[in-house]
C-alpha atoms as a PDB file:
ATOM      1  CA  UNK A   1     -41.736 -36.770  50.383  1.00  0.00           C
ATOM      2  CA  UNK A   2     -39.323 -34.515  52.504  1.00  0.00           C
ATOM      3  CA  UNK A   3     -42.142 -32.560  53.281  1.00  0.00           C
ATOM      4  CA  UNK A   4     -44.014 -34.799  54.496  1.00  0.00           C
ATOM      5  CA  UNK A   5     -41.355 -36.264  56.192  1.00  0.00           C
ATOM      6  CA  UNK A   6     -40.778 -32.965  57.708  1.00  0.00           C
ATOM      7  CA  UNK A   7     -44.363 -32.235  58.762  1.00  0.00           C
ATOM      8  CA  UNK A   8     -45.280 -35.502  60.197  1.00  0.00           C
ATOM      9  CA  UNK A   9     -42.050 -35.417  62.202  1.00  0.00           C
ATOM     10  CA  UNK A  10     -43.183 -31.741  63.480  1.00  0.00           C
ATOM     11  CA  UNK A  11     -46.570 -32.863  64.552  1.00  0.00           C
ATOM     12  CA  UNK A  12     -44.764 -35.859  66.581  1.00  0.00           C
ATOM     13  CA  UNK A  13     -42.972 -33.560  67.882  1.00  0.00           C
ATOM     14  CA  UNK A  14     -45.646 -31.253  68.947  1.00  0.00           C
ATOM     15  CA  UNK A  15     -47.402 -34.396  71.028  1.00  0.00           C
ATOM     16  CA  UNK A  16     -44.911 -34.617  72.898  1.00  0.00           C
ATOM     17  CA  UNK A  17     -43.910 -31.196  74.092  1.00  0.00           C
ATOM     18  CA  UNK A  18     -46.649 -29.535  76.002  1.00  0.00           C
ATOM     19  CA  UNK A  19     -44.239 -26.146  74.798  1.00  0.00           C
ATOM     20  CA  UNK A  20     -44.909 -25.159  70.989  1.00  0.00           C
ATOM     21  CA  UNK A  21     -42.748 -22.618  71.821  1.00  0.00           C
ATOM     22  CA  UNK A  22     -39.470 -25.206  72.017  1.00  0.00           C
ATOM     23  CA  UNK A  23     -36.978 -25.108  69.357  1.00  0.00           C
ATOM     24  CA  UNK A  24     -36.936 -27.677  66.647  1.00  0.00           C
ATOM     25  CA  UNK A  25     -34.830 -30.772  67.232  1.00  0.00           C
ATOM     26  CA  UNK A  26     -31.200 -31.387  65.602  1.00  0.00           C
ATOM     27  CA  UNK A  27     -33.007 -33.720  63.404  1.00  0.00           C
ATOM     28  CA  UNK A  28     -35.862 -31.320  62.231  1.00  0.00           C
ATOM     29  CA  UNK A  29     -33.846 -28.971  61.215  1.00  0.00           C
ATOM     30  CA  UNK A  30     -31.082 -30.918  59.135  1.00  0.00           C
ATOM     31  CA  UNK A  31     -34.740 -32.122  57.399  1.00  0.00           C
ATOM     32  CA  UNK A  32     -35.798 -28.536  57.220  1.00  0.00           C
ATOM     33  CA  UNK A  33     -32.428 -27.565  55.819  1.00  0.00           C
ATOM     34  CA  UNK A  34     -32.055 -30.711  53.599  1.00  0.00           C
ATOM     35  CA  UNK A  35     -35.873 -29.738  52.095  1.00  0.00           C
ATOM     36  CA  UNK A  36     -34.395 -26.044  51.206  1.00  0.00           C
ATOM     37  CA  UNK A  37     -30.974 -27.532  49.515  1.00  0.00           C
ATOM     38  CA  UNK A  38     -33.587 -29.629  47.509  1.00  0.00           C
ATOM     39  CA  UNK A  39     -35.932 -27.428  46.594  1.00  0.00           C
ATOM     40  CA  UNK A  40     -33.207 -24.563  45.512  1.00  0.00           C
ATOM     41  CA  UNK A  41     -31.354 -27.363  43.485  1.00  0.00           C
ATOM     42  CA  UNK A  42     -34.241 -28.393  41.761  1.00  0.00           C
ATOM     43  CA  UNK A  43     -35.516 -24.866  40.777  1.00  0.00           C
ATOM     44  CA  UNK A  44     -32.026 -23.622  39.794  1.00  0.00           C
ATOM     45  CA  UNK A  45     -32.283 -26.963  37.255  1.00  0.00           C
ATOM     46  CA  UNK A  46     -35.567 -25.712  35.922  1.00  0.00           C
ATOM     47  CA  UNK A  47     -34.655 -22.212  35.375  1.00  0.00           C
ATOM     48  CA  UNK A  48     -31.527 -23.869  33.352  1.00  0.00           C
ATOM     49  CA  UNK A  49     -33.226 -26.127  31.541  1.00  0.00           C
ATOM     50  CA  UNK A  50     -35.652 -23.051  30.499  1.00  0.00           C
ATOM     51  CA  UNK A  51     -32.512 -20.691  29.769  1.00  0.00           C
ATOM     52  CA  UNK A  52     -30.264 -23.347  27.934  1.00  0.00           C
ATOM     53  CA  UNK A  53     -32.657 -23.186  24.426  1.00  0.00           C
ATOM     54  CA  UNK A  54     -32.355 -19.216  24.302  1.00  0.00           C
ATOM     55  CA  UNK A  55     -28.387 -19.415  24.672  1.00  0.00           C
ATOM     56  CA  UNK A  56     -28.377 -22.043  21.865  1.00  0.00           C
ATOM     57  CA  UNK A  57     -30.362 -20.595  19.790  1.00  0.00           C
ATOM     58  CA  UNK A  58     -28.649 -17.123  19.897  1.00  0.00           C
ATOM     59  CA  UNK A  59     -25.368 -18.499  19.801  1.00  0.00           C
ATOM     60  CA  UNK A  60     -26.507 -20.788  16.395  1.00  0.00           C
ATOM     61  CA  UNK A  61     -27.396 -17.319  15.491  1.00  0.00           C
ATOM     62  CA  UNK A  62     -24.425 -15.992  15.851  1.00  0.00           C
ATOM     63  CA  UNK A  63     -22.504 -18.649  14.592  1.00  0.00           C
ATOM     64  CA  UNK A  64     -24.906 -18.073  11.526  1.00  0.00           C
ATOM     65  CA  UNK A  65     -24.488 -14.296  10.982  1.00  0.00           C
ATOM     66  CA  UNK A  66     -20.508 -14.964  11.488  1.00  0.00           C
ATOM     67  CA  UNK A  67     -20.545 -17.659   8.311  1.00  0.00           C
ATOM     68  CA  UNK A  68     -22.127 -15.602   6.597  1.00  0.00           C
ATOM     69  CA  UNK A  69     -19.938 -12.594   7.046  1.00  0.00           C
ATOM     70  CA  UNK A  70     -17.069 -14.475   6.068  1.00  0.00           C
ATOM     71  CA  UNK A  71     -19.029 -15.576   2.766  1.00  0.00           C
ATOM     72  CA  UNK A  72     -19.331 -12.020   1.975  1.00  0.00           C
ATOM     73  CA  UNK A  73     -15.510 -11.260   2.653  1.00  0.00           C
ATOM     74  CA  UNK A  74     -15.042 -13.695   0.320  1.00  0.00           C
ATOM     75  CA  UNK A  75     -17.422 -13.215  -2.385  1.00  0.00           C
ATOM     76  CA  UNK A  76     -16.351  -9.282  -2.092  1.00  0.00           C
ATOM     77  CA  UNK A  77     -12.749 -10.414  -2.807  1.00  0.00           C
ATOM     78  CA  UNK A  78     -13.727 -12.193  -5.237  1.00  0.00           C
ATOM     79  CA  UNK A  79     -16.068  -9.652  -7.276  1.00  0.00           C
ATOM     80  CA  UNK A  80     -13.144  -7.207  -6.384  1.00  0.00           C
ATOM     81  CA  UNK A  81     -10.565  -8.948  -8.004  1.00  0.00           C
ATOM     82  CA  UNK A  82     -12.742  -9.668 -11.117  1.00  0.00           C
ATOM     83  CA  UNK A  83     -13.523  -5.816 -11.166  1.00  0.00           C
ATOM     84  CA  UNK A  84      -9.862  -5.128 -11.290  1.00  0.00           C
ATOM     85  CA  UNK A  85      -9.260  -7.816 -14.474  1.00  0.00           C
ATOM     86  CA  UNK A  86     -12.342  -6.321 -16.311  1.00  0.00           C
ATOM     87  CA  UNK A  87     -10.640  -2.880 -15.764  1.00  0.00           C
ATOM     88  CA  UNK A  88      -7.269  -4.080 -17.596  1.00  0.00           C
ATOM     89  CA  UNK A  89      -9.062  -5.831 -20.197  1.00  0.00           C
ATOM     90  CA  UNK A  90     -11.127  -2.531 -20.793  1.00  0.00           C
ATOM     91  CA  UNK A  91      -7.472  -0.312 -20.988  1.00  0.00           C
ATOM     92  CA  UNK A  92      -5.666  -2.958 -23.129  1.00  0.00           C
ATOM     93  CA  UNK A  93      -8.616  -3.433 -25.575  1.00  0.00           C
ATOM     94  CA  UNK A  94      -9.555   0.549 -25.472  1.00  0.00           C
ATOM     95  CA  UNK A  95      -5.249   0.970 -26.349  1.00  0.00           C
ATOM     96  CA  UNK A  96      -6.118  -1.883 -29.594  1.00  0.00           C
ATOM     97  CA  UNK A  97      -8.954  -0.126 -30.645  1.00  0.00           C
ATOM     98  CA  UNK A  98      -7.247   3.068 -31.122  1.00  0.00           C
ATOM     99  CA  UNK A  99      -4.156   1.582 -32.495  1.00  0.00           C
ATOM    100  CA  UNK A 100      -6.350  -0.679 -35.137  1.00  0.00           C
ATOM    101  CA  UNK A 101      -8.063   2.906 -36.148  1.00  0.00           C
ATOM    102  CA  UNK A 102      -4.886   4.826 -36.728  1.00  0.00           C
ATOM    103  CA  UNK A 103      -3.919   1.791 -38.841  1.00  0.00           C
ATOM    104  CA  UNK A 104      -6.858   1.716 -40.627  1.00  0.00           C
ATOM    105  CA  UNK A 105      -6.630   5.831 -41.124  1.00  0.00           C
ATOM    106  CA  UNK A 106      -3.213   5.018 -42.483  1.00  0.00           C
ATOM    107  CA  UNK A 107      -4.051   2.283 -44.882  1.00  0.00           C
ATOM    108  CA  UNK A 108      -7.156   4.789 -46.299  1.00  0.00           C
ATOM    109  CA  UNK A 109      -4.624   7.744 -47.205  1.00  0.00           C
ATOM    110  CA  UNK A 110      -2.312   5.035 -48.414  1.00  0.00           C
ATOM    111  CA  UNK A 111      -4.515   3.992 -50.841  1.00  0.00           C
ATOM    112  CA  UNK A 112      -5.935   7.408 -51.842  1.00  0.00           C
ATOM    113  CA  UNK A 113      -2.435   7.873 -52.925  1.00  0.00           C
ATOM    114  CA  UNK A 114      -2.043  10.799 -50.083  1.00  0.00           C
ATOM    115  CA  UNK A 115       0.496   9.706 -47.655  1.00  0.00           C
ATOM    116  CA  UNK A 116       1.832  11.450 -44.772  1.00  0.00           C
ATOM    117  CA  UNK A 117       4.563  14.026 -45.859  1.00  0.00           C
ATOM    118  CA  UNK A 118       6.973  15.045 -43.456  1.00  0.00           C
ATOM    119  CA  UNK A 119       7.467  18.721 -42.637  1.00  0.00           C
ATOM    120  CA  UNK A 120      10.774  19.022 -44.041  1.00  0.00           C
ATOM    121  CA  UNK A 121       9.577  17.764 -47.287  1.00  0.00           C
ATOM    122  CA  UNK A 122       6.741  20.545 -47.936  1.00  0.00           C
ATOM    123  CA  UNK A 123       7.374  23.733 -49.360  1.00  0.00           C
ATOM    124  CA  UNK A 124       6.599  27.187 -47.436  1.00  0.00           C
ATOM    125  CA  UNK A 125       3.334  27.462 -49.007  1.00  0.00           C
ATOM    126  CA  UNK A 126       2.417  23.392 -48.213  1.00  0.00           C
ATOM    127  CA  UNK A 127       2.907  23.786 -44.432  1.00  0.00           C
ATOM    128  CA  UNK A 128       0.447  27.037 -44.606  1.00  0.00           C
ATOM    129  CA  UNK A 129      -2.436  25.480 -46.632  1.00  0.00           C
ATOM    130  CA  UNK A 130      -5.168  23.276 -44.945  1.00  0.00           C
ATOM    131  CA  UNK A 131      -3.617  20.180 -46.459  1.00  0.00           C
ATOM    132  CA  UNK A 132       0.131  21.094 -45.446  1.00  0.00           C
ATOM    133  CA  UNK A 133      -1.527  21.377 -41.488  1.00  0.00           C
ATOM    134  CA  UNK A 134      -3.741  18.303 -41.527  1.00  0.00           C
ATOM    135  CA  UNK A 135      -0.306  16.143 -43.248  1.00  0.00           C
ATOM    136  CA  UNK A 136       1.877  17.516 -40.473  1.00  0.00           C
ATOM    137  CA  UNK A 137      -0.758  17.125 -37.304  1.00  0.00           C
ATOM    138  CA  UNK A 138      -1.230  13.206 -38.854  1.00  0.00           C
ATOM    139  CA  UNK A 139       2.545  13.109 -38.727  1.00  0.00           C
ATOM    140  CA  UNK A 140       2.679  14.178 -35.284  1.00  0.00           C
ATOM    141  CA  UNK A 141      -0.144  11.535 -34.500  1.00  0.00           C
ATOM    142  CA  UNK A 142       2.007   8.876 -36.062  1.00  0.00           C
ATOM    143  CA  UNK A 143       4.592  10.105 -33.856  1.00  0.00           C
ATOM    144  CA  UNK A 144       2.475  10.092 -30.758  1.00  0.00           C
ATOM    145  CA  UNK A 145       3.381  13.738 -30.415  1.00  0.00           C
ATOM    146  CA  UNK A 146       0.166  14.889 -29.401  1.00  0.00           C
ATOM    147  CA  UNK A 147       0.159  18.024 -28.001  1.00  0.00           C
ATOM    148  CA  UNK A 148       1.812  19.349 -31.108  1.00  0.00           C
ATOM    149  CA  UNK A 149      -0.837  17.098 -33.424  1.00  0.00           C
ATOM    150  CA  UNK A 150      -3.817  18.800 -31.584  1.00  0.00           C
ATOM    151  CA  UNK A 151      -2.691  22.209 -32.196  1.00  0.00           C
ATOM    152  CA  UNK A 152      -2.631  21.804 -35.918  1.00  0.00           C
ATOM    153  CA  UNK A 153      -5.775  20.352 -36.225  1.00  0.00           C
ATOM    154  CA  UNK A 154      -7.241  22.851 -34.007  1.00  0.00           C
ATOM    155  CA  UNK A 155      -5.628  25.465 -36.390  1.00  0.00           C
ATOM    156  CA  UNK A 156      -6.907  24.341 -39.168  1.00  0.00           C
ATOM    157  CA  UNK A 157     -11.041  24.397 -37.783  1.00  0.00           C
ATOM    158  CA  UNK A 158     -10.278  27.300 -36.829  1.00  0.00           C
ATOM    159  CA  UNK A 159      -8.435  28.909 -40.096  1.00  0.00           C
ATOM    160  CA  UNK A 160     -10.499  26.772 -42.837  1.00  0.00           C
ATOM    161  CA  UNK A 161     -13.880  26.897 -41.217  1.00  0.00           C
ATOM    162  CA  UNK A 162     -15.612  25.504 -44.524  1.00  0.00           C
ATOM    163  CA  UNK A 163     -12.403  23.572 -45.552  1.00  0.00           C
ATOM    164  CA  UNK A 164     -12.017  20.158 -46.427  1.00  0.00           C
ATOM    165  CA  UNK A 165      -9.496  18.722 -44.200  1.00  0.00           C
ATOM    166  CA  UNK A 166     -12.201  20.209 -41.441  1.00  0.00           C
ATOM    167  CA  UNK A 167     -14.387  17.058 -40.695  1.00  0.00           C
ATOM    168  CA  UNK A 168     -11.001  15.479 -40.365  1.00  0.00           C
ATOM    169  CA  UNK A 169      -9.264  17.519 -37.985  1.00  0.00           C
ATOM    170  CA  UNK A 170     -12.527  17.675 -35.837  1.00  0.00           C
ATOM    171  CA  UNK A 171     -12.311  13.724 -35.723  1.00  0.00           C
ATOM    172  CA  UNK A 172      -8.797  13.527 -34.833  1.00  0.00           C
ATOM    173  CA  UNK A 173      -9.668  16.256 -32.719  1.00  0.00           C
ATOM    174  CA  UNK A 174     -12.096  14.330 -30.727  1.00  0.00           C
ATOM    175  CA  UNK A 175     -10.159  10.917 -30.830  1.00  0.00           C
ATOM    176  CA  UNK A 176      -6.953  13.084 -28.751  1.00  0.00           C
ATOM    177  CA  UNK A 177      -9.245  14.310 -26.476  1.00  0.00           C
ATOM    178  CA  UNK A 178     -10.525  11.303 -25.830  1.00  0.00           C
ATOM    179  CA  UNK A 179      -7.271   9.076 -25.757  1.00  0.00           C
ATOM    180  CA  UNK A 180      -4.369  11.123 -24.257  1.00  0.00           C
ATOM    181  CA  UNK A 181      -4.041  12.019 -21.230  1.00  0.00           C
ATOM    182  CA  UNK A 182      -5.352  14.025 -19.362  1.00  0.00           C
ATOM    183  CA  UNK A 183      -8.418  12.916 -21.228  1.00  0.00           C
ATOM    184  CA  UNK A 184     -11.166  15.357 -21.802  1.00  0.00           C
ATOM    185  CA  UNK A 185     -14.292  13.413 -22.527  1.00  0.00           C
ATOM    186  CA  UNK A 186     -16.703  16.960 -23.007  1.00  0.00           C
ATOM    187  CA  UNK A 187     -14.449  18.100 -26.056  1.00  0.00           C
ATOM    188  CA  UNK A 188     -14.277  14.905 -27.137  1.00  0.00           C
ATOM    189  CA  UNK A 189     -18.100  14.636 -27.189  1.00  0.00           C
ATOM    190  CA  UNK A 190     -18.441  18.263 -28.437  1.00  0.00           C
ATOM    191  CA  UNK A 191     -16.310  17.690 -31.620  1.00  0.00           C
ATOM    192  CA  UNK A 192     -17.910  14.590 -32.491  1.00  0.00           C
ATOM    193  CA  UNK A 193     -21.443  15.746 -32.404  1.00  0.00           C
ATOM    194  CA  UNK A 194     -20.257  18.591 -34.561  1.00  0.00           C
ATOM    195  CA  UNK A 195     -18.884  16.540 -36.720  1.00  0.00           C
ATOM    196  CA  UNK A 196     -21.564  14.027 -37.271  1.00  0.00           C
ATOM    197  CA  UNK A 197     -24.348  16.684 -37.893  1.00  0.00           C
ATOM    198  CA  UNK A 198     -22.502  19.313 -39.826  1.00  0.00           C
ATOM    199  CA  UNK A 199     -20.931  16.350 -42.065  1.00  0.00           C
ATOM    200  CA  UNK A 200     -23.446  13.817 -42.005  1.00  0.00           C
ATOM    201  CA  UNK A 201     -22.522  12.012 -45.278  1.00  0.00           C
ATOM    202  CA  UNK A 202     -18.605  12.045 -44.355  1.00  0.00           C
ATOM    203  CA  UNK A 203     -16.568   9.009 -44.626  1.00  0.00           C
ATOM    204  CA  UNK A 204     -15.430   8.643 -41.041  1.00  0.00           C
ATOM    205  CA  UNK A 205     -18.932   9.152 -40.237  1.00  0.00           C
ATOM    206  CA  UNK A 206     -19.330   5.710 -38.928  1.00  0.00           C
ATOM    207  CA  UNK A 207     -16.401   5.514 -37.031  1.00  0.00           C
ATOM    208  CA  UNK A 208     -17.354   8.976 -35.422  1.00  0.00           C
ATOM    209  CA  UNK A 209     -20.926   7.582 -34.462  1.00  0.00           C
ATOM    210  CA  UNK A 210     -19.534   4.662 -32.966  1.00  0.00           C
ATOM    211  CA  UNK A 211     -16.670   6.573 -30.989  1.00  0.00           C
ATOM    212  CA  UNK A 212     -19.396   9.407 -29.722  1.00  0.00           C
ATOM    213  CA  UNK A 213     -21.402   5.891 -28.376  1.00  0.00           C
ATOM    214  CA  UNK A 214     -17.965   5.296 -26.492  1.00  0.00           C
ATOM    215  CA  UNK A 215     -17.246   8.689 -25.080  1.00  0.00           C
ATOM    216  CA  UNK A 216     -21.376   8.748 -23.688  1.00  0.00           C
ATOM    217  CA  UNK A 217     -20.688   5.381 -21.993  1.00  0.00           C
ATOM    218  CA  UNK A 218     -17.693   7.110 -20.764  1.00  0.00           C
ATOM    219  CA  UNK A 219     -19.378   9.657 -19.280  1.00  0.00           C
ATOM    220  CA  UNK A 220     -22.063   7.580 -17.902  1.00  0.00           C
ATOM    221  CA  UNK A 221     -24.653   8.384 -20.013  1.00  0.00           C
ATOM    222  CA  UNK A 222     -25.647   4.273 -21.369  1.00  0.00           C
ATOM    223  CA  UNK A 223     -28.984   5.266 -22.901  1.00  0.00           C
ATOM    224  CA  UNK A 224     -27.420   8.058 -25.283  1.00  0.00           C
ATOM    225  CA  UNK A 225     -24.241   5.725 -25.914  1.00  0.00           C
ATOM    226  CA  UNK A 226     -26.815   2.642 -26.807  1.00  0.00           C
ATOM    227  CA  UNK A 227     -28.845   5.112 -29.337  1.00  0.00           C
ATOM    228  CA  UNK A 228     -25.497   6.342 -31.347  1.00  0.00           C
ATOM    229  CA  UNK A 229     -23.922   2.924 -31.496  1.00  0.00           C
ATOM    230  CA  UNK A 230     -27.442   1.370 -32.408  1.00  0.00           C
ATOM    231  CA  UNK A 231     -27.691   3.947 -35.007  1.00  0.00           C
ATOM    232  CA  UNK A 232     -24.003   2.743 -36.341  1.00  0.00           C
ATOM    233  CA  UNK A 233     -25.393  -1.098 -36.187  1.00  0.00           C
ATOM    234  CA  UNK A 234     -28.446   0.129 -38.080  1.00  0.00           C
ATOM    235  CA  UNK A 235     -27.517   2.672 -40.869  1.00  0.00           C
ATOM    236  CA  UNK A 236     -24.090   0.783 -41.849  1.00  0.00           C
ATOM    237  CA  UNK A 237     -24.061  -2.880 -40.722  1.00  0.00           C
ATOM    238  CA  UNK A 238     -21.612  -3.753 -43.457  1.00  0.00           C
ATOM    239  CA  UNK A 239     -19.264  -1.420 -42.133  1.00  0.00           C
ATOM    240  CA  UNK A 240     -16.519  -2.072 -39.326  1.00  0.00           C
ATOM    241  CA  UNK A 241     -17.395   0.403 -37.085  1.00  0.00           C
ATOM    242  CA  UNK A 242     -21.040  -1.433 -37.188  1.00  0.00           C
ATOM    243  CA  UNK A 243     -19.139  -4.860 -35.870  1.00  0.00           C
ATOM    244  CA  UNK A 244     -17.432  -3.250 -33.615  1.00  0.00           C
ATOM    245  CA  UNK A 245     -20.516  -1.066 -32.043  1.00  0.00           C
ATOM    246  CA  UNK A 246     -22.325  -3.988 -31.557  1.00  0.00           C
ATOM    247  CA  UNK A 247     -19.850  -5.484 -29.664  1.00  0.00           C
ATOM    248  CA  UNK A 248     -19.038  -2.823 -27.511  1.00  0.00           C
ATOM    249  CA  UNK A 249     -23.486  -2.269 -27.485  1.00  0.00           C
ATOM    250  CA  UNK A 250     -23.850  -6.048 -25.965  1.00  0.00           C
ATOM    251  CA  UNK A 251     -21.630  -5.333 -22.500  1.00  0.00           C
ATOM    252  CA  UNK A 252     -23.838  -1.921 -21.702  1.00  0.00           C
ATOM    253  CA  UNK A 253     -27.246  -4.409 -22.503  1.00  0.00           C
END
């Protein structure tokens, strides 16, 4: 309507100057400028109204990926501080199991009428036989005195090579290796596999599957640790080592 406004004021104009030459009138131009101020408002309106859904919608995007971050913050904290319970649970229960099995080691030799002797009680000759070594290293195991336990039972694999404290000392062997630091997971491993294939129908053989299950898991080998402690499940279910395999088998599953 300014436009018209505009042009039908110009071609008054124009009838009555014979000059088309003159210069516009006050009034045409405050029209002419009036039109411009009209015509730049109203496209600065539409190229707002066409920007204003793209700024929304990135800044809803934003606001979305910045939500979500902070979900993930949290849920990390979360799973972090969960991963840091499992991880005590996992040192106090691995501590019980190896106290409950040096109980239970102690309760056998009780009742097979062989309790521990201390060194001071043995004679010369005791303390030099297979038997005298494997009663002092289970002393020094009773003792927590490690170092000195793993020598003798080393000692006597080494001395007795067909004796009959040997499956023995290769268990206890493996179970120091395994449970002292600094730990040393490949002996452990080595000394149990010897032990369950060279003495197969041993007593601790049970235990010794179940334990070599542990010390593959440990190593990060779950498929070999699910086949020994399977086999423990399998072969002696009555057994304790079989109760406690199968637990141990359900958190790798």
């Amino acid at each position: 309507m300014v436009l018209a406004g505009l042009i039908s004021s110009g071609e008054n104009h124009d009838s009555q100057t014979s000059d088309p030459l003159e210069p516009y009138t006050d009034e045409a131009q405050s029209q002419e400028v009036d039109a411009r101020e009209i015509l730049e408002t109203d496209a600065g309106r539409l190229n707002e109204d066409i920007q204003r859904p793209v700024d929304q919608s990135a800044d809803e995007r934003l606001l979305t990926l910045f939500t979500r971050i902070q979900t993930l913050e949290r849920e990390y904290s979360i799973l972090h501080g969960r991963v840091e319970e499992l991880e005590h649970l996992y040192q106090e229960e691995r501590h019980m199991n190896r106290r409950r099995f040096l109980d239970i080691d102690r309760r056998l030799r009780e009742q097979l009428g062989s309790e521990l002797a201390p060194e001071d009680a043995l004679t010369t000759e005791d303390i030099n036989s297979e038997t005298g070594m494997y009663r002092r290293g289970m002393a020094f195991v009773d003792a927590e005195e490690y170092i000195q336990a793993l020598e003798l039972f080393q000692q006597i694999v080494d001395t007795f090579p067909n004796g009959e404290r040997v499956p023995d000392a290769m268990y206890w062997l493996a179970e120091i290796y395994r449970n002292v630091d600094p730990t040393d997971l490949e002996k452990s491993r080595q000394f149990f596999v010897q032990m369950v294939t060279l003495y197969s129908d041993h007593a601790r053989i049970p235990e010794a599957l179940a334990k070599l299950g542990m010390v593959y898991h440990e190593l990060g080998n779950v498929t070999r640790a699910l086949e020994y402690l399977d086999r423990v499940i399998a072969e002696f279910p009555d057994h304790d080592a079989a109760r406690l395999a199968e637990t141990y088998a359900q958190e790798l599953r």
